[in-house]
Protein backbone atom coordinates (compact mmCIF):
# COMPACT_ATOMS: atom_id res chain seq x y z
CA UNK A 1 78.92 5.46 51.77
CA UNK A 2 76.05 3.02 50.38
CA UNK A 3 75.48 1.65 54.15
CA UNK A 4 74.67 5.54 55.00
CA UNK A 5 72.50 6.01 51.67
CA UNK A 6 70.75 3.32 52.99
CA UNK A 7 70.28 4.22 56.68
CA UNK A 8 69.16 7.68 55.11
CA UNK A 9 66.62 6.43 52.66
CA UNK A 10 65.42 3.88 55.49
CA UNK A 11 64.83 7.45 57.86
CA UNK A 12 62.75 8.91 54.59
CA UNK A 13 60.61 6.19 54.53
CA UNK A 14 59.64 6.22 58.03
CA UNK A 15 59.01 9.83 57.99
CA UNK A 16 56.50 9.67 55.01
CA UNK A 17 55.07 6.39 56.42
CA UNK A 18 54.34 8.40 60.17
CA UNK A 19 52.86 11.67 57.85
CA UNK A 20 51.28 9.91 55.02
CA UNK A 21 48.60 11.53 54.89
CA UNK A 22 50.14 15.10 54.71
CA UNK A 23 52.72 14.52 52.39
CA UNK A 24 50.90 13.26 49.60
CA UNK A 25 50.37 14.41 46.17
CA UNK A 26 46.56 15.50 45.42
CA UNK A 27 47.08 15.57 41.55
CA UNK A 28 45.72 13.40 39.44
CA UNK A 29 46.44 13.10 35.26
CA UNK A 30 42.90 12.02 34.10
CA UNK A 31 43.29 11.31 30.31
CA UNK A 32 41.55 14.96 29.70
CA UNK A 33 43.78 16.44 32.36
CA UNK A 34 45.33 17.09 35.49
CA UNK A 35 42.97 17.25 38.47
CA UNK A 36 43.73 18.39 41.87
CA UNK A 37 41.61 17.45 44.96
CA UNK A 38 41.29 18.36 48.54
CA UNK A 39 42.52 16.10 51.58
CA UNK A 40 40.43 15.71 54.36
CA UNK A 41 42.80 13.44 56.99
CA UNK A 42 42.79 9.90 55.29
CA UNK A 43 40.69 10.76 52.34
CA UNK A 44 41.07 13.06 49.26
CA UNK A 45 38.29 13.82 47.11
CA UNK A 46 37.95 15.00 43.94
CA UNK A 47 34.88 17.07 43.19
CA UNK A 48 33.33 18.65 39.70
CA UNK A 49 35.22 16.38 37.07
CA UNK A 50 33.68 16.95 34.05
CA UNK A 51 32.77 13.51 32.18
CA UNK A 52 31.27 14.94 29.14
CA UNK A 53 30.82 18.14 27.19
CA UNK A 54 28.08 20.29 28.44
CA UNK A 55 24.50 19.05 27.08
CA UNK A 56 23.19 22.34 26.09
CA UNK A 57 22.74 24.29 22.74
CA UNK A 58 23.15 21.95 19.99
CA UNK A 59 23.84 19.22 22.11
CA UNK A 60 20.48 19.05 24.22
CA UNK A 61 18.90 15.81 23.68
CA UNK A 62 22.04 14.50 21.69
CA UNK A 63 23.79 11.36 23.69
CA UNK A 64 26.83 12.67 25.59
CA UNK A 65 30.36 13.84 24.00
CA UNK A 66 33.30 13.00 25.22
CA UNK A 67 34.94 15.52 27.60
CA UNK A 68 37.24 18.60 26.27
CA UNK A 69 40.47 18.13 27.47
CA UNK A 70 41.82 21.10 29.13
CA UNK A 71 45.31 22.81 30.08
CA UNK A 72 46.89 23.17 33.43
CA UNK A 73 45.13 21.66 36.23
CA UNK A 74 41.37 21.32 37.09
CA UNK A 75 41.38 22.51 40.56
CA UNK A 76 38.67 19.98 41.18
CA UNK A 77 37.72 20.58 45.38
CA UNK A 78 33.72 21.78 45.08
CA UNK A 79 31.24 20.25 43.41
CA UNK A 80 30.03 21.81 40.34
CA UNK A 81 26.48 21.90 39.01
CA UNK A 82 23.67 19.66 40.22
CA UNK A 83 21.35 18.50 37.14
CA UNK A 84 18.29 21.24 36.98
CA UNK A 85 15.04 20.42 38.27
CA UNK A 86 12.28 21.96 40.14
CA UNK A 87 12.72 21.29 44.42
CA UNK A 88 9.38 20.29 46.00
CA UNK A 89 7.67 20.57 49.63
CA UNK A 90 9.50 17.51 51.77
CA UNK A 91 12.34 16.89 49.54
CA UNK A 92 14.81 15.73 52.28
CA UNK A 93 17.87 15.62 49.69
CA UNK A 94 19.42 18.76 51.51
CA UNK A 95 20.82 19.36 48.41
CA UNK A 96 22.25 23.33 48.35
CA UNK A 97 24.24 22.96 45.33
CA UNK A 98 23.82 24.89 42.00
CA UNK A 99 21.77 23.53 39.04
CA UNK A 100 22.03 24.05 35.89
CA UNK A 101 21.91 22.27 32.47
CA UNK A 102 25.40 22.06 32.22
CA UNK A 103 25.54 19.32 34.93
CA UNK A 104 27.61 16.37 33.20
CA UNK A 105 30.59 16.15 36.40
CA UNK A 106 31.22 13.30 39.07
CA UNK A 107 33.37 12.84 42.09
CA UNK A 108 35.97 10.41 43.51
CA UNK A 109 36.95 10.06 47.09
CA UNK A 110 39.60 7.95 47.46
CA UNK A 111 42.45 6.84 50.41
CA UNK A 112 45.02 8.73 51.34
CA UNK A 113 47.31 6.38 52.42
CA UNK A 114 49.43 4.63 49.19
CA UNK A 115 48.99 0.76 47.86
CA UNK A 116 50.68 -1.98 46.54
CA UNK A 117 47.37 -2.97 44.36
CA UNK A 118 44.41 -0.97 42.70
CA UNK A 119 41.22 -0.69 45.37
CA UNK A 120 37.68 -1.93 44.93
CA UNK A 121 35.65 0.61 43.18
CA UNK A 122 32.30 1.59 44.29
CA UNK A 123 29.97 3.74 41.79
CA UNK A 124 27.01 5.35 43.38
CA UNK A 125 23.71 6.24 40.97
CA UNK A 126 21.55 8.85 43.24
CA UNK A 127 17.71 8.78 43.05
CA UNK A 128 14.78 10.77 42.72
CA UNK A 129 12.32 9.53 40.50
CA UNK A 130 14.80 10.43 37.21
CA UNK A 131 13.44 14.17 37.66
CA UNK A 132 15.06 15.08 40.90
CA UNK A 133 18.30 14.43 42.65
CA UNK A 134 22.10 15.11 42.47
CA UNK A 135 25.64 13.90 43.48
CA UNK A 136 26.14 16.99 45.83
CA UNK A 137 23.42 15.68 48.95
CA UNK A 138 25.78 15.28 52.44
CA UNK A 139 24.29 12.11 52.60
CA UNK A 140 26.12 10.94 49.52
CA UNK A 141 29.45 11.82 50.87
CA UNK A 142 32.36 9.02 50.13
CA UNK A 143 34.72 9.76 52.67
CA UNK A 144 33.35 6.76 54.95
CA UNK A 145 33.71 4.39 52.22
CA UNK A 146 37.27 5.63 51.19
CA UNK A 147 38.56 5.02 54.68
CA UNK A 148 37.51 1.58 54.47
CA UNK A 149 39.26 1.31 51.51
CA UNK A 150 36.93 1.77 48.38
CA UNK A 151 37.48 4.35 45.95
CA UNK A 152 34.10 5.93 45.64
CA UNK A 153 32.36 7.65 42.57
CA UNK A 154 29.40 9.65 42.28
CA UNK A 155 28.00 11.66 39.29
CA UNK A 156 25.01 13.91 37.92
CA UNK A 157 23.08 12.58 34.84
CA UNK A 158 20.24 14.31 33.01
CA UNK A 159 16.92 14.48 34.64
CA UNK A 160 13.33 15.01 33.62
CA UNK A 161 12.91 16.14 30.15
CA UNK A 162 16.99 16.96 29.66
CA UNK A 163 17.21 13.57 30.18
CA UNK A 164 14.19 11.82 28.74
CA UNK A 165 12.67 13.41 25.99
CA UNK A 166 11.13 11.98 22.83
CA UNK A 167 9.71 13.94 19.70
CA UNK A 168 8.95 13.32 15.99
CA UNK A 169 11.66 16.09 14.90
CA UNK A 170 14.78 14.42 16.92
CA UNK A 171 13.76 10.81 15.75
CA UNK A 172 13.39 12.81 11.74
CA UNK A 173 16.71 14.58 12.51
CA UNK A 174 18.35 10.94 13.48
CA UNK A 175 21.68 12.71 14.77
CA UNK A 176 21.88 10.02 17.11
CA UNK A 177 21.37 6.06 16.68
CA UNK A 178 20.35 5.62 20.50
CA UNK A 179 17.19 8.27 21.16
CA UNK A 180 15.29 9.23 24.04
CA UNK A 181 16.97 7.81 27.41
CA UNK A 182 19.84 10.15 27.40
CA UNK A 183 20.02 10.28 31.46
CA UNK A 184 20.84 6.63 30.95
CA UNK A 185 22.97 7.38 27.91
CA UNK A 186 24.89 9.95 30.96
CA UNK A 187 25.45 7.06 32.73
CA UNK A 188 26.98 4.85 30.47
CA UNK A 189 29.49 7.41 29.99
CA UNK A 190 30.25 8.15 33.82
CA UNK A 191 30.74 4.07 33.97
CA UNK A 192 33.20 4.35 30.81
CA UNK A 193 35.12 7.05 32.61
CA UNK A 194 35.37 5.09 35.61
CA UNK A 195 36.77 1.91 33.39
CA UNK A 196 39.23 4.22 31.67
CA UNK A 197 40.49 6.49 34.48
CA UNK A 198 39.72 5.06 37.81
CA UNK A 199 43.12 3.56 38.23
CA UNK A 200 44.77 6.74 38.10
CA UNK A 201 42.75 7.40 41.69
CA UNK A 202 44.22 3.87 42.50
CA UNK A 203 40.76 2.21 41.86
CA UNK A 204 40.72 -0.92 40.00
CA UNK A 205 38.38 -0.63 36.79
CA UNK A 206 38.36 -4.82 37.00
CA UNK A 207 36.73 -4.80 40.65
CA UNK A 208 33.27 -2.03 40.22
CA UNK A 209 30.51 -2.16 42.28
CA UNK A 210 27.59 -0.33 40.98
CA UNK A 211 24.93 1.32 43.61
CA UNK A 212 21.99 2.68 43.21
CA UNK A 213 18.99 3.44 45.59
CA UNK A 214 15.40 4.33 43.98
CA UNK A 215 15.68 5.70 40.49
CA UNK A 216 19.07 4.74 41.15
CA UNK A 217 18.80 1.10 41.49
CA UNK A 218 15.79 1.27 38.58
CA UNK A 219 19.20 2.35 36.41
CA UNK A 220 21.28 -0.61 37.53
CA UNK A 221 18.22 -3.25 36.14
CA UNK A 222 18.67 -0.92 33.10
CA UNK A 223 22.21 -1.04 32.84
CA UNK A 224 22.17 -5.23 33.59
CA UNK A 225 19.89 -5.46 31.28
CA UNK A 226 20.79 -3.26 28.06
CA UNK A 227 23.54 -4.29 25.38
CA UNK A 228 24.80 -1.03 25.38
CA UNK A 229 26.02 -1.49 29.12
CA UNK A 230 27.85 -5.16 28.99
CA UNK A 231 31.12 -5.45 30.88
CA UNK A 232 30.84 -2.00 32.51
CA UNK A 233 30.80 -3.41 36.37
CA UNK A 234 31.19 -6.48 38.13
CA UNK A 235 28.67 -6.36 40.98
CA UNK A 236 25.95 -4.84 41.96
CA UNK A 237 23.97 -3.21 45.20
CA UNK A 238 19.77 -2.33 44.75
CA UNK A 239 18.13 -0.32 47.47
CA UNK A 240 14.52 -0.15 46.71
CA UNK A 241 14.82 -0.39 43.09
CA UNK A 242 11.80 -2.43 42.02
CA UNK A 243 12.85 -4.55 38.91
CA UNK A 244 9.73 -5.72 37.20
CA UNK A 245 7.97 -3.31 34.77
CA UNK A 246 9.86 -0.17 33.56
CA UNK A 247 8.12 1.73 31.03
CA UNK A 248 5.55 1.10 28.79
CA UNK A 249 6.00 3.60 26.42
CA UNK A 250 8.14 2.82 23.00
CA UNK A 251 9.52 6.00 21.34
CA UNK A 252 7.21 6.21 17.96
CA UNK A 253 4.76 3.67 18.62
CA UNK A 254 1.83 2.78 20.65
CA UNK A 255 2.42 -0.74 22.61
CA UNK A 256 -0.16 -2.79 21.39
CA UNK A 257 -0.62 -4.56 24.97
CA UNK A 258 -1.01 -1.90 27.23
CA UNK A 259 -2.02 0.38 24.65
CA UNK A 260 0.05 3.82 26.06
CA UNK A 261 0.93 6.23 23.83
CA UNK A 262 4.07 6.79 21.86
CA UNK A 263 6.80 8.95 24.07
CA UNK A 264 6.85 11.37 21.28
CA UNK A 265 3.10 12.16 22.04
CA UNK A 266 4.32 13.86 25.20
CA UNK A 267 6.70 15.33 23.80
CA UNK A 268 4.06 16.95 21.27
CA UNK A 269 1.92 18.33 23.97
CA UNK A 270 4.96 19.41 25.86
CA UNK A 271 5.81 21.41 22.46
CA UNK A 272 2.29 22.64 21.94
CA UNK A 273 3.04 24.62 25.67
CA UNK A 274 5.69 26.87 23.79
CA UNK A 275 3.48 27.18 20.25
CA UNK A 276 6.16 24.82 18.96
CA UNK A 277 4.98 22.64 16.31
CA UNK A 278 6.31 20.67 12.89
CA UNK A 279 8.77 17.77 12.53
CA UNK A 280 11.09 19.40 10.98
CA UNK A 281 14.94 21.45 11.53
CA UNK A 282 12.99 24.19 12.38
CA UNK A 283 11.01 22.46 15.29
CA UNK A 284 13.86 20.96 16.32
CA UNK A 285 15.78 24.14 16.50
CA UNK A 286 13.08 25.94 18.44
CA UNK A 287 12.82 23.82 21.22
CA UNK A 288 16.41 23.95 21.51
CA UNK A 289 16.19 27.33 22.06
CA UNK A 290 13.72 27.22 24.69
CA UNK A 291 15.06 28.60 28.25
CA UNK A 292 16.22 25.50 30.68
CA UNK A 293 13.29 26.84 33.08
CA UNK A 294 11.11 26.22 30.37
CA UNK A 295 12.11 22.61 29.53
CA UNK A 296 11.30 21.99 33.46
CA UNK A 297 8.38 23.79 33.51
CA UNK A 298 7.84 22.66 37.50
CA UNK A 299 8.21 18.89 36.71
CA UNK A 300 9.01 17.31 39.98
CA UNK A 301 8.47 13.80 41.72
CA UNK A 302 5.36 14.78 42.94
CA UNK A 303 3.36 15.52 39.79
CA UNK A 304 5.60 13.92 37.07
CA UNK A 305 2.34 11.31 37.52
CA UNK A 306 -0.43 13.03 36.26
CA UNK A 307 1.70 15.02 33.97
CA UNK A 308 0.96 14.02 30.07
CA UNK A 309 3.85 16.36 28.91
CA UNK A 310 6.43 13.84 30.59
CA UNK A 311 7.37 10.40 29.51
CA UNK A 312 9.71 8.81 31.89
CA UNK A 313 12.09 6.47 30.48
CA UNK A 314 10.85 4.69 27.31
CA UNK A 315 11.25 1.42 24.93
CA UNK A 316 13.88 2.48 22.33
CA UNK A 317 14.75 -0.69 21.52
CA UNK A 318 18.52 -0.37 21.50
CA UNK A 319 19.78 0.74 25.24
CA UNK A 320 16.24 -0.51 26.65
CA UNK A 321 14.87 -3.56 24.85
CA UNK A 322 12.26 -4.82 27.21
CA UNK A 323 10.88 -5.22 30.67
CA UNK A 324 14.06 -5.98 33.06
CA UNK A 325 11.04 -8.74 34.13
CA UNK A 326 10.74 -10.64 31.32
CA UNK A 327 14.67 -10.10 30.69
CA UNK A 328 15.18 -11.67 34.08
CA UNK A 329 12.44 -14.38 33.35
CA UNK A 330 14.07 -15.22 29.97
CA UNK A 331 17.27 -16.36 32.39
CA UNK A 332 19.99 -13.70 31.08
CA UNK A 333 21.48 -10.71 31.78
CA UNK A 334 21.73 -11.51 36.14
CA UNK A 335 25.14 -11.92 35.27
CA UNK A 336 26.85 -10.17 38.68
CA UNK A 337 26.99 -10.73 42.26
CA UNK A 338 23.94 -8.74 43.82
CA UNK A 339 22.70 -7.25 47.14
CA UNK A 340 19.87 -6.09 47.22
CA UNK A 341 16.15 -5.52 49.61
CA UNK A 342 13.63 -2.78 50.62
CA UNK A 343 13.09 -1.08 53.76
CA UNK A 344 9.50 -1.50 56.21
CA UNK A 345 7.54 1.38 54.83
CA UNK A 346 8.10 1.85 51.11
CA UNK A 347 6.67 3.88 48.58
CA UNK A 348 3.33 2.52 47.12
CA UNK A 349 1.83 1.74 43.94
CA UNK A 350 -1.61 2.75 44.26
CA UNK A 351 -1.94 1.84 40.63
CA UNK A 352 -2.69 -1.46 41.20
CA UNK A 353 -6.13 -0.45 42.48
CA UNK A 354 -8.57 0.56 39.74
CA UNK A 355 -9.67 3.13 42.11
CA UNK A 356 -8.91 4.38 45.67
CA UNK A 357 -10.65 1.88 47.67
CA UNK A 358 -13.69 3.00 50.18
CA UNK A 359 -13.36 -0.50 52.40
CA UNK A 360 -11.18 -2.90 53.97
CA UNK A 361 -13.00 -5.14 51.79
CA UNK A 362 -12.89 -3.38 48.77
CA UNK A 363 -9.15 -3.34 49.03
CA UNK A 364 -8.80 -6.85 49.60
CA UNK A 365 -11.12 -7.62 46.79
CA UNK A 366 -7.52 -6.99 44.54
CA UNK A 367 -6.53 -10.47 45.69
CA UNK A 368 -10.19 -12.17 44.21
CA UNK A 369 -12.88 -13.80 45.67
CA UNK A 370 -11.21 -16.84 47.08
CA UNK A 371 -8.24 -15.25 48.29
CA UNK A 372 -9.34 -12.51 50.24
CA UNK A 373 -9.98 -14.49 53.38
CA UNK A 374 -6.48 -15.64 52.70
CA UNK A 375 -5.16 -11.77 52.23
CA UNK A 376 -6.65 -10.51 55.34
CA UNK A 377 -4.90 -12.83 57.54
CA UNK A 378 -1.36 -12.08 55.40
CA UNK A 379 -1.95 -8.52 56.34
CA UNK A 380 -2.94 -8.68 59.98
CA UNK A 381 -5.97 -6.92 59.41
CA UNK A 382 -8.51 -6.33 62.16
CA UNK A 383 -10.93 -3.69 63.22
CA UNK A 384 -9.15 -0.86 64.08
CA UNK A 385 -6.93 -1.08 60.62
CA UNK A 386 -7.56 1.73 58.04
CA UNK A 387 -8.65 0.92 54.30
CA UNK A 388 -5.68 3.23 53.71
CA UNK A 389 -3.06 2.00 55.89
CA UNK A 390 -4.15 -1.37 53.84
CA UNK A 391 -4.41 -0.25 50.29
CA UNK A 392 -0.98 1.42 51.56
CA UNK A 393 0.99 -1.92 52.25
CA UNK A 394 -0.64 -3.76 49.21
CA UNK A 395 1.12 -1.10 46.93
CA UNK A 396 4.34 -0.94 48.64
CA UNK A 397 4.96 -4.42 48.35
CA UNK A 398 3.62 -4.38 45.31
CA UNK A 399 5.94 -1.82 44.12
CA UNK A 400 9.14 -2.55 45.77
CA UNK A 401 9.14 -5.59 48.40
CA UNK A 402 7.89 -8.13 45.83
CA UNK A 403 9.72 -7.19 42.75
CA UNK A 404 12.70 -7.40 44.75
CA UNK A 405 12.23 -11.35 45.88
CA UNK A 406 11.10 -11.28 42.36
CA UNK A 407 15.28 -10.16 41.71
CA UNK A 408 16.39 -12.56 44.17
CA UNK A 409 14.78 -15.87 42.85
CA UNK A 410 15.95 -15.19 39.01
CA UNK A 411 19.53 -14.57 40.26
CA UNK A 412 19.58 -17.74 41.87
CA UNK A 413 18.49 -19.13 39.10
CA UNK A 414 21.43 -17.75 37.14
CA UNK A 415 23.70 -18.95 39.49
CA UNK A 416 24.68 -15.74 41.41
CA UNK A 417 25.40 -15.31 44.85
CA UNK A 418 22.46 -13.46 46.34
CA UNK A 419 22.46 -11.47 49.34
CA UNK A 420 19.10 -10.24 50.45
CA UNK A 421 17.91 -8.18 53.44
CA UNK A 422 15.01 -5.72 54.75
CA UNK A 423 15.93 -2.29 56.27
CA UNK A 424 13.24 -1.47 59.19
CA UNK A 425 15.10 0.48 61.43
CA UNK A 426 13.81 3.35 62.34
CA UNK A 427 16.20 6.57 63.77
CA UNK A 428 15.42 7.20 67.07
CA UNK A 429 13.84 10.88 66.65
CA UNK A 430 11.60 9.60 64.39
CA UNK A 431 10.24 6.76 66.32
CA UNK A 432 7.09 8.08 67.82
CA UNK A 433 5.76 8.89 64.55
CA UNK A 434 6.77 6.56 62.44
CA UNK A 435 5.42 3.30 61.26
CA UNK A 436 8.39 1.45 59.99
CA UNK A 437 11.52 2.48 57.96
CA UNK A 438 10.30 5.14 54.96
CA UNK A 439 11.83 5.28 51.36
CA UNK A 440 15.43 5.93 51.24
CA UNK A 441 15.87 6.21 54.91
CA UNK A 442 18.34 3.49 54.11
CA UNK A 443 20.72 5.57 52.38
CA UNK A 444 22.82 7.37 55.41
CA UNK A 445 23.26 4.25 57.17
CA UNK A 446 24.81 2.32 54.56
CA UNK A 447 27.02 5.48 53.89
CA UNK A 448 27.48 6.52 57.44
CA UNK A 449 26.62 9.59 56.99
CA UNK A 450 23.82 9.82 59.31
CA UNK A 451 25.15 12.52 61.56
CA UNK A 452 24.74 14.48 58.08
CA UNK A 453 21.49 13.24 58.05
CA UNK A 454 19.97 13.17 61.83
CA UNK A 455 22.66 16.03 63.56
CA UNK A 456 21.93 16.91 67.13
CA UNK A 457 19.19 14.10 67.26
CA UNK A 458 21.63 11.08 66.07
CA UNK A 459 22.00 8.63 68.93
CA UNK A 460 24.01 5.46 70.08
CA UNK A 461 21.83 2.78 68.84
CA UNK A 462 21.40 4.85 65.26
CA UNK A 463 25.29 5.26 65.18
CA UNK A 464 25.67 1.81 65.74
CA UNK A 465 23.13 0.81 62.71
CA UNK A 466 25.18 2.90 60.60
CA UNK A 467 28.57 1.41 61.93
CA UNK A 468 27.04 -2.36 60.95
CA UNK A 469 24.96 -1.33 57.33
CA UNK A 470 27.85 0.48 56.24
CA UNK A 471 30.45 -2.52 57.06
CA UNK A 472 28.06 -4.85 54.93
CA UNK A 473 28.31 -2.55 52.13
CA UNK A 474 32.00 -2.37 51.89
CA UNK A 475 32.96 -6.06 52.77
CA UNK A 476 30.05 -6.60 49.60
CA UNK A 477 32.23 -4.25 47.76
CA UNK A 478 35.45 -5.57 48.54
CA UNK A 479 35.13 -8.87 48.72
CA UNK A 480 31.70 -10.11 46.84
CA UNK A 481 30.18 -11.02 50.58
CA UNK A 482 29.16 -8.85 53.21
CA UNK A 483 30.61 -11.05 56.14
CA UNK A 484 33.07 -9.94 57.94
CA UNK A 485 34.54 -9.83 61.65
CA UNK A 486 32.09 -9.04 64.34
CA UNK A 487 29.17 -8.52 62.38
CA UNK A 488 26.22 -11.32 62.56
CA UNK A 489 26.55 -13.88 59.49
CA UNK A 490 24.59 -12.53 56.40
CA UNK A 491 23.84 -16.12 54.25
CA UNK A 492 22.95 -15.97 51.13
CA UNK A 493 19.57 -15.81 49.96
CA UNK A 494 17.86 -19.34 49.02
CA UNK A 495 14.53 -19.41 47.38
CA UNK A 496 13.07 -21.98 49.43
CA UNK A 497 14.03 -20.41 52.60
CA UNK A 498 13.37 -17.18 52.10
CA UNK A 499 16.03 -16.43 54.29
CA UNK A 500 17.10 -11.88 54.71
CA UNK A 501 19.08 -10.13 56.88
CA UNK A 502 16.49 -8.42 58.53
CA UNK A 503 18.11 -4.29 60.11
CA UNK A 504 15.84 -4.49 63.23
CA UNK A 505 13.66 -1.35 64.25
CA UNK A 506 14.69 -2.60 67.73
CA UNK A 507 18.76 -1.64 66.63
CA UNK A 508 22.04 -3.84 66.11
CA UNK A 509 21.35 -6.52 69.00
CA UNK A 510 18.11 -7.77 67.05
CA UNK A 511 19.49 -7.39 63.44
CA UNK A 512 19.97 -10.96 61.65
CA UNK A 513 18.62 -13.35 59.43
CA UNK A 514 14.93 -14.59 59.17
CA UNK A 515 13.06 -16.10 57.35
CA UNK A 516 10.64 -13.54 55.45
CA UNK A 517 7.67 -12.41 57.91
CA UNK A 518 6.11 -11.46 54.85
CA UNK A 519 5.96 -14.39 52.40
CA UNK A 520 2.69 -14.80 52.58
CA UNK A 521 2.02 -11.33 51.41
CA UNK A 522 4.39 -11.43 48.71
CA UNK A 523 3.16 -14.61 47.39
CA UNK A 524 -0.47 -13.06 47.22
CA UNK A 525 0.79 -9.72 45.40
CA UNK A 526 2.75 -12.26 42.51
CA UNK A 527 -0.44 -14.08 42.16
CA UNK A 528 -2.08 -11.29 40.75
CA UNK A 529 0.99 -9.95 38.60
């Protein structure tokens, strides 16, 4: 009788191991409450989770509360509300999603299939400038990284002026001891759900990988370099997220070096808009009252620059503290394995110039008189190039090529491995009008999720850049090092090598590592930091 009890469960187990993947449970007991997701094949995601109480009514501009627990089960298989902000002409997001203040949700897609042990954990921070953006864009979809393995989270934090706000009546009212940052404040609390409910999804809170790309990888110098983040994730992955200067602005006080005004300034002039004025309750209660719509007001990446209603992230000396730069200088807080590069034709910082320059010459005048010479060679310059196509480079590298070598050296210095590369390929559709790899084109390749992104127009070779970049991002994720069978050897990054695995524009068969084609550049754009 035990012999056939045996032989039967022996059967049972072969017949769940031949339809694992539909005969398992979707529901999830998250310690606010059950969740129930939606499997796709060898993945089931979870969409909509809320993470924190909604931030509206009393609780705009306060940091994040803790979830409501709720009865029954969350059915939890769409996502729910982007964070609001105001679309623009070119945003490429495709995001479709609703917005809406109450935005504080995330999402896990995780494998199917059971295991023995808890599964590298991968969080994902979206970009956008920290006034656009949202978990819901296709090209954010986990399900490529949870059939590798990785149990994938994404979330919404607060944006724009729900998420960075400053004004004398909130720092009178002290309800909070952290002010101002609250999108970063949203984060911190989607990483602390993660570390106390990930292993439910079978994700192992011990092995996280934070991501970010933009905004998104700003927020991971942020969170490796404020106290208020410590011990939150073990590694880290920066696509085109600068790392020198942050903000300049403190919350009450003028900075004495650069001289910019106190945060709360804008948000005294933003007040003014709505008639709104006083320190007190009263203030304070009026522009909590003001209509979402109103707190956007049309803020959107591209005017949040010339806007003096908007701060930006700011100095509040407890969850930011200083310059991730001179953090990074000081020789703390690289603490973590990182990956991290740029793509060919990044944004620019046209800042650097005191005003839009009229000449090759003038441009190259940034560099000084005896380096000029030195500058035009650097940057190939000959007749036919344009004072803009040159003033454009300058700023790119100077805004995210540079600062990320900048990232790489002071990690090595801190004794992390360091894995550095440069993203230039270009998708095929786009080649004859493109001059080299834009801003976040990165993104869908190292998700695989460029069919999402490219559709009818994807081809071979930009299928097969995808297939590579994404297997580099999970075996970084996994194991701490992107190598891994049949891909071509990604070292790590030494300083006096300058050595990156460059993604060719010319596909997978001329991807590999070189030495920087651009050091020279870079070395002229830090000696004028």
């Amino acid at each position: 009788m035990k012999k056939n009890r045996i032989y039967m469960l022996a059967l049972a187990i072969v017949g769940v191991s031949c339809n694992v993947y539909s005969h398992v449970n979707t529901v999830v007991e998250t310690d606010y409450g059950l969740v129930q997701g939606e499997q796709n094949g060898p993945v089931i995601s979870y969409k909509g989770i809320p993470y924190a109480q909604p931030p509206v009514g009393e609780l705009r501009w306060r940091a994040p509360q803790p979830a409501e627990s709720w009865d029954g089960v969350l059915q939890a298989k769409d996502f729910a509300n982007d964070c609001l902000q105001a679309s623009f002409p070119g945003d490429t997001s495709q995001m479709n999603n609703e917005r809406s203040e109450n935005c504080l949700f995330l999402n896990v897609w995780k494998p199917a299939e059971p295991s023995r042990t808890l599964r590298p954990v991968m969080v994902w921070i979206h970009g956008g400038g920290f006034v656009n953006g949202g978990s819901s864009a296709p090209t954010y979809d986990g399900t490529s990284f949870a059939e590798n393995g990785v149990v994938m989270v994404s979330f919404n934090y607060r944006l724009g002026r729900f998420g960075f706000f400053a004004h004398p009546a909130l720092t009178a009212a002290q309800e909070e001891s952290v002010l101002g940052n609250y999108g970063f404040m949203d984060q911190i609390a989607a990483l602390k759900w993660v570390k106390e409910n990930i292993a439910q999804f079978g994700g192992d809170p011990n092995r996280v990988t934070v991501v970010g790309e933009s905004a998104g990888g700003v927020s991971i110098h942020v969170l490796l370099t404020s106290p208020l983040a410590e011990n939150l994730f073990d590694q880290a992955i920066i696509q085109s997220g600068a790392g020198r200067t942050l903000s300049s602005r403190y919350i009450s006080k003028e900075n004495e070096e650069t001289g910019a005004a106190p945060a709360e300034t804008a948000g005294i002039l933003f007040a003014k808009k709505f008639n709104i004025s006083g320190e007190g309750p009263d203030t304070l209660e009026a522009l909590r009252a003001l209509p979402a719509e109103d707190v956007v007001s049309g803020l959107n990446m591209m005017n949040m620059g010339g806007d003096p209603t908007y701060s930006g992230p700011m100095r509040d000396e407890k969850l930011i503290i200083d310059h991730p730069q001179n953090i990074y200088s000081s020789g703390h807080a690289l603490t973590v394995p990182v990956m991290l590069g740029a793509t060919t034709a990044e944004i620019s910082n046209m800042s650097l110039f005191p005003r839009v320059p009229e000449t090759v010459d003038e441009a190259l005048a940034i560099f000084g008189p005896f380096r000029a010479e030195l500058a035009r060679y650097a940057y190939g310059v000959t007749n036919d190039t344009t004072v803009m196509a040159l003033a454009q480079d300058i700023g790119r590298d100077s805004a995210m090529v540079e600062p990320a070598r900048f990232i790489m050296r002071e990690a090595v210095k801190q004794g992390q491995p360091v894995y550095g590369y440069r993203f230039g390929y270009v998708a095929d559709s786009l080649k004859p009008t493109s001059d080299g790899a834009a801003h976040a084109s990165d993104i869908a390749y190292a998700f695989n999720t460029v069919r999402a992104q490219y559709h009818d127009e994807l081809t071979e070779s930009d299928q097969a850049m995808a297939d590579m970049v994404h297997q580099y991002w999970v075996n970084f994720i996994r194991y701490g090092n992107p190598n891994g069978f049949g891909l071509p050897y990604w070292s790590q990054y030494r300083h006096w090598y300058e050595n990156l695995m460059m993604f060719s524009n010319s596909g997978v068969n001329n991807s590999g590592m070189v030495r920087d084609p651009w050091k020279l550049r870079l070395d002229l754009i830090e000696s004028i930091r």
